[in-house]
Each structure stands twice: as structure tokens, then as C-alpha cells.
N, C-alpha and C. Protein backbone atom coordinates (compact mmCIF):
# COMPACT_ATOMS: atom_id res chain seq x y z
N UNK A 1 3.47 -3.60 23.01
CA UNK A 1 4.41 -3.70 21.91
C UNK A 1 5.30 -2.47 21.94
N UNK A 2 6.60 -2.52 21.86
CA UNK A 2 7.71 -1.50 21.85
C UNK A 2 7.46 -1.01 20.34
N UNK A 3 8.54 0.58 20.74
CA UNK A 3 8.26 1.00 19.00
C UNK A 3 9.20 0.64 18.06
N UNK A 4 10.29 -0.19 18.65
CA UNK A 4 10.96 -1.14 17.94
C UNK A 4 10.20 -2.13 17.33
N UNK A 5 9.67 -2.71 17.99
CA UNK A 5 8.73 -3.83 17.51
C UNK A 5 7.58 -3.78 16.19
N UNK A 6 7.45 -2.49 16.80
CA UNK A 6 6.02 -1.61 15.90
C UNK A 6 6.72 -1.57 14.55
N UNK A 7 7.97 -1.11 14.59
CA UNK A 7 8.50 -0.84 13.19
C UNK A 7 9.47 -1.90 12.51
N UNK A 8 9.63 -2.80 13.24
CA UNK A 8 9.95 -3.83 12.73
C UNK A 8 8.68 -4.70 11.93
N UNK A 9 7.76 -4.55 12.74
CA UNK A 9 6.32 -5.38 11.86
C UNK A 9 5.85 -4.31 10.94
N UNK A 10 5.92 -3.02 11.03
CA UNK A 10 5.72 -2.53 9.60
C UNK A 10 6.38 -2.56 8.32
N UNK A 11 7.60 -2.87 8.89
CA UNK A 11 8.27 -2.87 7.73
C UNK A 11 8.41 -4.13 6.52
N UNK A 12 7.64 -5.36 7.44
CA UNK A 12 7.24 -6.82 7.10
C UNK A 12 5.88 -5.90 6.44
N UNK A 13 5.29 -5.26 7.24
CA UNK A 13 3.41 -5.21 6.51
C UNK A 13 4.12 -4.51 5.13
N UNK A 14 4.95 -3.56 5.45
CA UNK A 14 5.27 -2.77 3.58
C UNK A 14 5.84 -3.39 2.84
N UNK A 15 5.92 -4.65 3.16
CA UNK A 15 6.85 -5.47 2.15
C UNK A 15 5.90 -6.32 1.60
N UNK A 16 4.99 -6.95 2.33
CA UNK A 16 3.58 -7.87 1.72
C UNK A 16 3.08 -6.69 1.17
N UNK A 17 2.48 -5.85 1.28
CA UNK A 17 1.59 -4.97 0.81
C UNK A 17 1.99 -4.97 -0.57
N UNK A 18 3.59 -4.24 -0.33
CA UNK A 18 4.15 -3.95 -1.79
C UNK A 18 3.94 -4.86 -2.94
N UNK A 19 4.80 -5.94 -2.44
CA UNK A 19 4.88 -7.20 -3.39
C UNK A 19 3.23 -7.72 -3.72
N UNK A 20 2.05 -7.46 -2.70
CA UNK A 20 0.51 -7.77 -2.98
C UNK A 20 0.32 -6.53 -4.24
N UNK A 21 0.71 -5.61 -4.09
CA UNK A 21 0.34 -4.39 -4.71
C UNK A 21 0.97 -4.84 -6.40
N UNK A 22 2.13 -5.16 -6.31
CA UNK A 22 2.80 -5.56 -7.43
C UNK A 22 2.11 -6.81 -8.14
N UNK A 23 2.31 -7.94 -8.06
CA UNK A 23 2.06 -9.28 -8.07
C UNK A 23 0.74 -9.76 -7.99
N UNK A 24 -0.12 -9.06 -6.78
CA UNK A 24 -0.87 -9.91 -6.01
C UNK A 24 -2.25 -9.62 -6.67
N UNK A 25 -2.77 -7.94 -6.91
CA UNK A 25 -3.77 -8.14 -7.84
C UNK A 25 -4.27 -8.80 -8.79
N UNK A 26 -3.21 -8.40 -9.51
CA UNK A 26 -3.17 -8.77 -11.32
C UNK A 26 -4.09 -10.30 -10.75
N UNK A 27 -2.69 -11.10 -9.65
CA UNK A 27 -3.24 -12.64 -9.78
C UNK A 27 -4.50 -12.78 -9.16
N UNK A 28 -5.19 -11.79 -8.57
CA UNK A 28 -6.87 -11.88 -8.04
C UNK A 28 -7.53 -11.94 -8.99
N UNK A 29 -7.26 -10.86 -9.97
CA UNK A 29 -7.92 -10.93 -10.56
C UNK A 29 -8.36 -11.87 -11.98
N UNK A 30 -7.38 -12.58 -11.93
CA UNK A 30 -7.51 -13.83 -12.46
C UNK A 30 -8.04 -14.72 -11.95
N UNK A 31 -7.82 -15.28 -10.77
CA UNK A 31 -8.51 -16.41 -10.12
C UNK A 31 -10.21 -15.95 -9.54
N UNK A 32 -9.99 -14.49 -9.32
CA UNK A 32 -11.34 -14.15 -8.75
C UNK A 32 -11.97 -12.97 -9.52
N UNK A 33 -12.79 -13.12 -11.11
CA UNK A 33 -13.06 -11.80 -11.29
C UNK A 33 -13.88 -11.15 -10.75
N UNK A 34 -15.63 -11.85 -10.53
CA UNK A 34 -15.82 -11.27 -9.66
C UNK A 34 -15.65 -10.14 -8.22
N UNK A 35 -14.73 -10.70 -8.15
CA UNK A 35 -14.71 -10.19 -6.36
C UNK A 35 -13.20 -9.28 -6.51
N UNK A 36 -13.01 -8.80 -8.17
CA UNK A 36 -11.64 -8.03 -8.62
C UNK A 36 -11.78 -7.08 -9.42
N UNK A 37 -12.69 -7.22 -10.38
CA UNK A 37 -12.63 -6.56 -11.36
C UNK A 37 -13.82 -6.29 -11.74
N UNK A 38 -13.89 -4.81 -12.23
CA UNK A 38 -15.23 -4.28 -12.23
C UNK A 38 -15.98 -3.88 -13.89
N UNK A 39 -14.55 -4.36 -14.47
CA UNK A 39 -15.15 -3.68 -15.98
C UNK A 39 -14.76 -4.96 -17.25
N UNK A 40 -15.83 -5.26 -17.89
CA UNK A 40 -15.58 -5.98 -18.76
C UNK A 40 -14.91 -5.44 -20.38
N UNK A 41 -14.84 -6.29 -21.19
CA UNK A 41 -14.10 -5.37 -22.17
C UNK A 41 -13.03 -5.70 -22.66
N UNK A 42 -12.12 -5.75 -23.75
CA UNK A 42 -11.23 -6.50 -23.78
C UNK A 42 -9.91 -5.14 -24.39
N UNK A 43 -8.75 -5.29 -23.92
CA UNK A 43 -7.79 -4.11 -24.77
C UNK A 43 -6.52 -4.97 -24.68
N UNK A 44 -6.23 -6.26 -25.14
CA UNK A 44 -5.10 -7.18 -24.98
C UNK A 44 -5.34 -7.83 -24.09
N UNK A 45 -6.56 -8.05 -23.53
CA UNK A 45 -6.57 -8.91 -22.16
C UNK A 45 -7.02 -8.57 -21.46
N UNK A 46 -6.76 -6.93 -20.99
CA UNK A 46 -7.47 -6.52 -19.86
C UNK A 46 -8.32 -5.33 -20.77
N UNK A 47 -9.38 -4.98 -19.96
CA UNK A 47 -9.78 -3.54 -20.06
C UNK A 47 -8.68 -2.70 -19.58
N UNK A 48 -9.12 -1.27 -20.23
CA UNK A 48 -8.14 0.22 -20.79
C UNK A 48 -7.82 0.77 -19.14
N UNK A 49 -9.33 0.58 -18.01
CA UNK A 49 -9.31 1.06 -16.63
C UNK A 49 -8.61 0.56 -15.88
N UNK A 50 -9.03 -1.38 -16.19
CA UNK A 50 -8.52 -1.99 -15.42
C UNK A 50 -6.49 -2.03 -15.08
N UNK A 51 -5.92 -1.76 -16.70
CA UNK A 51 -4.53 -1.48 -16.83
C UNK A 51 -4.02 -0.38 -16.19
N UNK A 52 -5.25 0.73 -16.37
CA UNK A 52 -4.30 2.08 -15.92
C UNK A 52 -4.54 1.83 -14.19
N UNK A 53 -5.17 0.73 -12.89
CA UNK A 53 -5.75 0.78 -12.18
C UNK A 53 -4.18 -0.25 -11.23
N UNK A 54 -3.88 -0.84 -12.36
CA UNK A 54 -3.05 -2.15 -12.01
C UNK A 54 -1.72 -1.19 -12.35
N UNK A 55 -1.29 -0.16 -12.62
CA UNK A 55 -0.26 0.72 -12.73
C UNK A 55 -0.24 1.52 -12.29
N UNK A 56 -1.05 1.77 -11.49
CA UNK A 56 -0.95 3.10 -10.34
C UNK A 56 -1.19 2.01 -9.22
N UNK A 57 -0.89 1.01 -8.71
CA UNK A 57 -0.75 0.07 -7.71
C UNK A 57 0.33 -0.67 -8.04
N UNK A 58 0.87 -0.89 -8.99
CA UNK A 58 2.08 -1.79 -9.10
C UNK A 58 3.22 -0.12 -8.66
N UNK A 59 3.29 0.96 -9.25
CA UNK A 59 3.95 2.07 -8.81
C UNK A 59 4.15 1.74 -7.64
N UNK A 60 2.98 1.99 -6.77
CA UNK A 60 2.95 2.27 -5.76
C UNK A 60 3.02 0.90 -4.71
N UNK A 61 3.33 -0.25 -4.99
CA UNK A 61 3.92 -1.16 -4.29
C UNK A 61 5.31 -1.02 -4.46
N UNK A 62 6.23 -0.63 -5.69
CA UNK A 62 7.43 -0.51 -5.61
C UNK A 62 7.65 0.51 -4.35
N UNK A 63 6.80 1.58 -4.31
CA UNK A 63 7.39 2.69 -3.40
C UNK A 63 7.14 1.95 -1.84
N UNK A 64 6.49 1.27 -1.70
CA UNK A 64 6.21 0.91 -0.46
C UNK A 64 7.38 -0.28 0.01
N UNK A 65 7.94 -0.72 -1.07
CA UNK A 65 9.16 -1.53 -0.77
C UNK A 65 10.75 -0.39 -0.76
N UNK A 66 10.12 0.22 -1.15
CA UNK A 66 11.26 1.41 -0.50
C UNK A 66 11.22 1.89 0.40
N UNK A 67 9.86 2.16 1.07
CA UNK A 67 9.65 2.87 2.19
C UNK A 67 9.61 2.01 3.07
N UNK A 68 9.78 0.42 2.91
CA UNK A 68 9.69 -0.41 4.06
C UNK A 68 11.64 -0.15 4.72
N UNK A 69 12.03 0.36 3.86
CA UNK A 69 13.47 0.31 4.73
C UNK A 69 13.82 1.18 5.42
N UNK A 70 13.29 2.50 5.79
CA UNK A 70 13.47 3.32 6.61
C UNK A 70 11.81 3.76 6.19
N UNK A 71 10.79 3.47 7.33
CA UNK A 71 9.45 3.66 7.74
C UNK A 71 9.32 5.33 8.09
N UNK A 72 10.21 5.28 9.08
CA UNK A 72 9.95 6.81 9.40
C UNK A 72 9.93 7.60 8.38
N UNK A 73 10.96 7.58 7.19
CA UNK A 73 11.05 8.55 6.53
C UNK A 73 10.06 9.05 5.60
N UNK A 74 9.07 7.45 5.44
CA UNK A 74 8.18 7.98 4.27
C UNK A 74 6.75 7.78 5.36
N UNK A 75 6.51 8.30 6.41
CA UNK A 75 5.22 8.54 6.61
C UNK A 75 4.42 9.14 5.56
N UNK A 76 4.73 9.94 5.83
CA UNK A 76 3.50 10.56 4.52
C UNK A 76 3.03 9.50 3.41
N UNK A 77 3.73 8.39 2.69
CA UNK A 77 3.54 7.63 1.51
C UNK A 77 2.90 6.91 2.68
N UNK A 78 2.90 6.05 3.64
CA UNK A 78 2.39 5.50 4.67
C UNK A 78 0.98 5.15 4.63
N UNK A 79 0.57 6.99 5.18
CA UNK A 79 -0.75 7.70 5.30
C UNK A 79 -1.40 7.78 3.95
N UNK A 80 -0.53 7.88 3.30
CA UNK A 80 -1.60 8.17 2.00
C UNK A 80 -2.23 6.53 1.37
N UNK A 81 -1.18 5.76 1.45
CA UNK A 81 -1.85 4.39 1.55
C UNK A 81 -3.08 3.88 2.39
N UNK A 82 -2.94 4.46 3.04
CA UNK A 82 -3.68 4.30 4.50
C UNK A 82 -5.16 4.80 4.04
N UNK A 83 -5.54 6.28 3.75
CA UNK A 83 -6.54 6.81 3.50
C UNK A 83 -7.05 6.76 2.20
N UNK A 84 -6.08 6.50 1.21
CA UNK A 84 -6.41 6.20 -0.25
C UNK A 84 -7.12 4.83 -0.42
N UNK A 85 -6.83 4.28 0.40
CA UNK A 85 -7.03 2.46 0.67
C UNK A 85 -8.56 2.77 1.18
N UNK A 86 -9.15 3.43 2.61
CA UNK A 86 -10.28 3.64 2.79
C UNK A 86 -11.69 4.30 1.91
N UNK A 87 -10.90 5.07 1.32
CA UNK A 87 -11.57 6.01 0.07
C UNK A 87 -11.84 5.65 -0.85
N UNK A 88 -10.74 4.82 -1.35
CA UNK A 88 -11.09 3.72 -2.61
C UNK A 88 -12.68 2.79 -2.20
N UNK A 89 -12.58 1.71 -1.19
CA UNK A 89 -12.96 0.96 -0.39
C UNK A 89 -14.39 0.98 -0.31
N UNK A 90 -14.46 2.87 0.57
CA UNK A 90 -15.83 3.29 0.70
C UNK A 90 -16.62 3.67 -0.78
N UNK A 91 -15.71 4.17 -1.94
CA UNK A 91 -16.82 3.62 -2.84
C UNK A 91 -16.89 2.82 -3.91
N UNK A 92 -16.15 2.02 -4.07
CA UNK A 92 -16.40 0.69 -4.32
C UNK A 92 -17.32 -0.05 -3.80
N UNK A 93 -17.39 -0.24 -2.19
CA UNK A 93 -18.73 -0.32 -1.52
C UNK A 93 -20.02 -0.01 -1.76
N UNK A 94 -19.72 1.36 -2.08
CA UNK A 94 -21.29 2.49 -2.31
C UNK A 94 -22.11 1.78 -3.80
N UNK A 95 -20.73 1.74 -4.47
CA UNK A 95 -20.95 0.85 -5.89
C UNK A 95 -21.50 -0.19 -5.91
N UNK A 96 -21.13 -1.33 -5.50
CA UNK A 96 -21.26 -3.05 -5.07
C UNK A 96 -22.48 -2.57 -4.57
N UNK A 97 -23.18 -2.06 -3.65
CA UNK A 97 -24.25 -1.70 -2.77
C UNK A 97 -25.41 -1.27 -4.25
N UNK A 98 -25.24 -0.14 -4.65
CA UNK A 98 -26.29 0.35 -5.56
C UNK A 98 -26.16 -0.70 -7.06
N UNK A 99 -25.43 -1.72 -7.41
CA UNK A 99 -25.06 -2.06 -8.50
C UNK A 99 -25.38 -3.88 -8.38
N UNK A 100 -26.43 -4.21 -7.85
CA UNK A 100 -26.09 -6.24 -7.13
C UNK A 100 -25.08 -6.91 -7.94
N UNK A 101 -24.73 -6.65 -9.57
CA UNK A 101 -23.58 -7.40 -10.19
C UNK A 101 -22.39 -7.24 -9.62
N UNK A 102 -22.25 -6.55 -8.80
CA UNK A 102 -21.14 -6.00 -8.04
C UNK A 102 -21.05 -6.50 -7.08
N UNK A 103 -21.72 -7.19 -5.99
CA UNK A 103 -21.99 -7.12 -5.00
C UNK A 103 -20.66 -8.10 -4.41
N UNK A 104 -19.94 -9.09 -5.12
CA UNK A 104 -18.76 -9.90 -5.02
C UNK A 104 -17.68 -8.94 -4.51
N UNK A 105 -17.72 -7.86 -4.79
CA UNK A 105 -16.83 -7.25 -4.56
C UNK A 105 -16.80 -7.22 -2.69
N UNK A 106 -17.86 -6.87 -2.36
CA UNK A 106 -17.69 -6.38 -0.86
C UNK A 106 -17.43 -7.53 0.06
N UNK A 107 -16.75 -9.07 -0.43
CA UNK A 107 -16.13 -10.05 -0.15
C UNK A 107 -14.93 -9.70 -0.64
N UNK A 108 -14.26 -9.06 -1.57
CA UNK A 108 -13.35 -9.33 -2.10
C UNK A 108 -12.21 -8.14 -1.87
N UNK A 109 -12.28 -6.75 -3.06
CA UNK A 109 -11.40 -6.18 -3.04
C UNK A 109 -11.85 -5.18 -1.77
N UNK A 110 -13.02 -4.48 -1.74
CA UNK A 110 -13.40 -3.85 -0.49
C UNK A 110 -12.58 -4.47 0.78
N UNK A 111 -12.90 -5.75 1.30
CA UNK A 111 -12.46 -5.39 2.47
C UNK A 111 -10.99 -6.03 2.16
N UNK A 112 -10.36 -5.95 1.54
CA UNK A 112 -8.89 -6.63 1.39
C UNK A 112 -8.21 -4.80 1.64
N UNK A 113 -8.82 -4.19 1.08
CA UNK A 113 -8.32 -2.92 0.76
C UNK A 113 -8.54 -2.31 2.71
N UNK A 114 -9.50 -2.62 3.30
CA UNK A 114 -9.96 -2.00 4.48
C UNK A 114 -9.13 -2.71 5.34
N UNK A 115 -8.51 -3.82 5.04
CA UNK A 115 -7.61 -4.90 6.18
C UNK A 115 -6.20 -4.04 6.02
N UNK A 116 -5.91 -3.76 5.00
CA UNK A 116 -4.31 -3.22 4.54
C UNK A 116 -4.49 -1.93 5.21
N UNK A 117 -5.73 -0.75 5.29
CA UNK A 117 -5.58 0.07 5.67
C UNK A 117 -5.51 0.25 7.35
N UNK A 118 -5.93 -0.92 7.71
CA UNK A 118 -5.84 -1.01 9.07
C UNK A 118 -4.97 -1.50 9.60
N UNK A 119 -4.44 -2.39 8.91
CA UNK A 119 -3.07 -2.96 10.05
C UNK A 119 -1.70 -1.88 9.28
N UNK A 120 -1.72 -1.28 8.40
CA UNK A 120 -0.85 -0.27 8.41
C UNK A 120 -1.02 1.05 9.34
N UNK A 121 -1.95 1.38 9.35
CA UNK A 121 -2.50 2.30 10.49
C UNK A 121 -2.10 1.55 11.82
N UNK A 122 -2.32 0.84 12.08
CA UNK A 122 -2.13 -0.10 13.56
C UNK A 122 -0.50 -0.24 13.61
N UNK A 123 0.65 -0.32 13.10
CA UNK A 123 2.02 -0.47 13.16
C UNK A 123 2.67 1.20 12.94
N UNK A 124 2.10 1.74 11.79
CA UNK A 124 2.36 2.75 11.81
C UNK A 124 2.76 3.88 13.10
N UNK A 125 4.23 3.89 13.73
CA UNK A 125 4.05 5.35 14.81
C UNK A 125 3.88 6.27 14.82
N UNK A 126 3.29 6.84 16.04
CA UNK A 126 2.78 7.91 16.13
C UNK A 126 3.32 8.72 17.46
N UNK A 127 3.29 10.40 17.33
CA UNK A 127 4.18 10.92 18.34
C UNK A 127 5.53 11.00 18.57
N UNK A 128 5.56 10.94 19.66
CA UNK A 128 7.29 11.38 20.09
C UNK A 128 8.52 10.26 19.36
N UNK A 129 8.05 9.05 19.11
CA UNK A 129 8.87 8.16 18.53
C UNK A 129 8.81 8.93 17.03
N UNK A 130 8.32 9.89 16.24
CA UNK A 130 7.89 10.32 15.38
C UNK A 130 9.14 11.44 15.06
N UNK A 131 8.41 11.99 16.02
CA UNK A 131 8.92 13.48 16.10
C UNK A 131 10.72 13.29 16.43
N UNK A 132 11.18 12.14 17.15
CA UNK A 132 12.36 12.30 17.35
C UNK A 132 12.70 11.56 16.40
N UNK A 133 12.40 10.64 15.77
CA UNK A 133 13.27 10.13 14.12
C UNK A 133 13.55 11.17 13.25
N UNK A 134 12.58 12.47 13.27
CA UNK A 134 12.54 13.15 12.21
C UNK A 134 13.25 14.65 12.55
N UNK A 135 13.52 14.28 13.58
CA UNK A 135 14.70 16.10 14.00
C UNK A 135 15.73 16.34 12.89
N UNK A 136 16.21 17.11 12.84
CA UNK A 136 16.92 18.00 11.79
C UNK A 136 18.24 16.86 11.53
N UNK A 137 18.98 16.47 13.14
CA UNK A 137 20.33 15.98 13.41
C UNK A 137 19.71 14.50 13.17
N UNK A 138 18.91 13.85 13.09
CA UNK A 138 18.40 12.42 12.86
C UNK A 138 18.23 12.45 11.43
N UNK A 139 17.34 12.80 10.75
CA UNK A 139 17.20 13.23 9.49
C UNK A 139 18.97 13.21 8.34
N UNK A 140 19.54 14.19 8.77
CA UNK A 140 20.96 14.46 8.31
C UNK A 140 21.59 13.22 8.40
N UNK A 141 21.50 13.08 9.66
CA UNK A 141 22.56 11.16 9.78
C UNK A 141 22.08 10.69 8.86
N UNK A 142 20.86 10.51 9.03
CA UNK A 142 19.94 9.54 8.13
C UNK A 142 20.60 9.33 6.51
N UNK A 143 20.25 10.68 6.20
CA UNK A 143 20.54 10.96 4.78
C UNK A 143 22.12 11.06 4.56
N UNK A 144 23.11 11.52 5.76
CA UNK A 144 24.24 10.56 5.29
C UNK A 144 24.61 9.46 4.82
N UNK A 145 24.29 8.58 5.57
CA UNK A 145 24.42 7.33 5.56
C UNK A 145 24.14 7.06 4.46
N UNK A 146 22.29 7.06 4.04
CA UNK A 146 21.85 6.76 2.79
C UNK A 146 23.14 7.02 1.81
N UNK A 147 23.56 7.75 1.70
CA UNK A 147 24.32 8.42 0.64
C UNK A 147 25.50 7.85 0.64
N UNK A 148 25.98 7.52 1.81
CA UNK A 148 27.31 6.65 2.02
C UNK A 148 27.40 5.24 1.73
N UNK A 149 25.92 4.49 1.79
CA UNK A 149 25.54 3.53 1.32
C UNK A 149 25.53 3.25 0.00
N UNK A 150 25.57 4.53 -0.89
CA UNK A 150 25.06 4.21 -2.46
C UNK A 150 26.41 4.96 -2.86
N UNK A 151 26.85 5.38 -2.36
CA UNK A 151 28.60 5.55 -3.05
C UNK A 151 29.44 3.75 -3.29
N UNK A 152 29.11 3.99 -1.62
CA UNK A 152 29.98 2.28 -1.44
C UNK A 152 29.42 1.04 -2.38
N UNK A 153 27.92 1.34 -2.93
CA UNK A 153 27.82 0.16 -3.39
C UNK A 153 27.79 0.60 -4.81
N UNK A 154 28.38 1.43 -5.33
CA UNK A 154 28.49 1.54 -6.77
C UNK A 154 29.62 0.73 -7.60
């Protein structure tokens, strides 16, 4: 696979992700509580965790639909998806494991969370295709443009 290619399919994976991140929970966790949601309880519908849990993922699917349009620029938001996704994952796991009412989970959000972290890791580039998007004179164009883009479309 070319690193054209590579970043053309990431930028499809940050766009499902996002819109999953946005959209796609909330609706798991409706159709599947079990295998979604970990806290019972009621605060308008949802539990108090479950809201603040579904807003620091809806955030952060918007950002990932930003970062699907120029990939290079937001590695870092990338990576942090990437390892936040595993970390989450591993203990939620540890949880589901010591907890059997839980145990739906390690069908459900566990490995949904371990699939996203891997095929973003897997498209994600690495190295010299890296290092040369991000030079000083690439960068600058870059952020011209951007900027020339949002004049013109005002």
C-alpha cells in the first residue's frame, strides 16, 4: 500500500470513527446496554457518568472529523485516540473480568474500542512520509492555504 493510499484510507477511518464517536455510541447504547453501559441510574435518561462519558467522545469525534482533512497535521490527536482507546479497553476489561455482570462488555465496547485502535494505528504514517509533511516550508504552505481557504469562503 502507497502512503497515498495509507492516507487516503485514514482519512475514511477518521470520518467513521468520528461520526461512530458522535452518533454511534449513544445508539449502542440503546440497542445494546449490556455490552455499553456500565452504570445504572437515572439523571434524565442517562446516568450523571454515562453523560459526562458520551461528551468527552462526541468532542472528540468532532475533532477527528477535522483531523480527517489534513491527517498529517493532527498526528498527535491521532495517537492519542489510538492509546486512549487501548487504555480505556484494558480496563474496562480488567473490570468485565473481576465484575461477571459486566462480562457483556468484553463482546461489546472493549473490543470495538481495540478494533478502532488498531486500524487507526495500521493507516496511520509513520517516518519519512511524516517527517517530510511536517518541515517548516510544508507546514507554512499548509497553513497558508488553510487560511486562504477560510478568507475565500467567508
Amino acid at each position: 500500500m502507497t502512503e497515498a493510499d495509507r492516507i487516503k484510507y485514514l482519512r475514511i477511518v477518521l470520518i467513521a470513527v468520528g461520526v461512530t464517536f458522535i452518533v454511534g455510541i449513544y445508539s449502542l447504547l440503546m440497542i445494546w446496554p449490556s455490552g455499553w453501559s456500565w452504570h445504572s441510574g437515572q439523571s434524565h435518561g442517562l446516568p450523571h457518568y454515562l453523560q459526562m462519558i458520551l461528551g468527552v467522545y462526541a468532542t472528540l469525534g468532532v475533532f477527528l472529523l477535522i483531523a480527517s482533512r489534513n491527517p498529517i497535521q493532527h498526528l498527535g490527536l491521532i495517537w492519542f485516540t489510538v492509546w486512549s482507546s487501548v487504555v480505556h479497553a484494558g480496563i474496562m476489561a480488567a473490570q468485565a473480568l473481576a465484575n461477571p455482570a459486566h462480562l457483556a462488555h468484553l463482546w461489546g465496547d472493549v473490543p470495538a474500542l481495540l478494533v478502532i485502535a488498531a486500524v487507526l494505528a495500521f493507516f496511520t504514517p509513520r517516518g519519512a512520509v511524516v517527517t517530510e509533511a511536517r518541515s517548516p516550508k510544508t507546514v507554512s504552505r499548509a497553513a497558508t492555504s488553510d487560511f486562504s481557504v477560510a478568507l475565500t469562503n467567508r
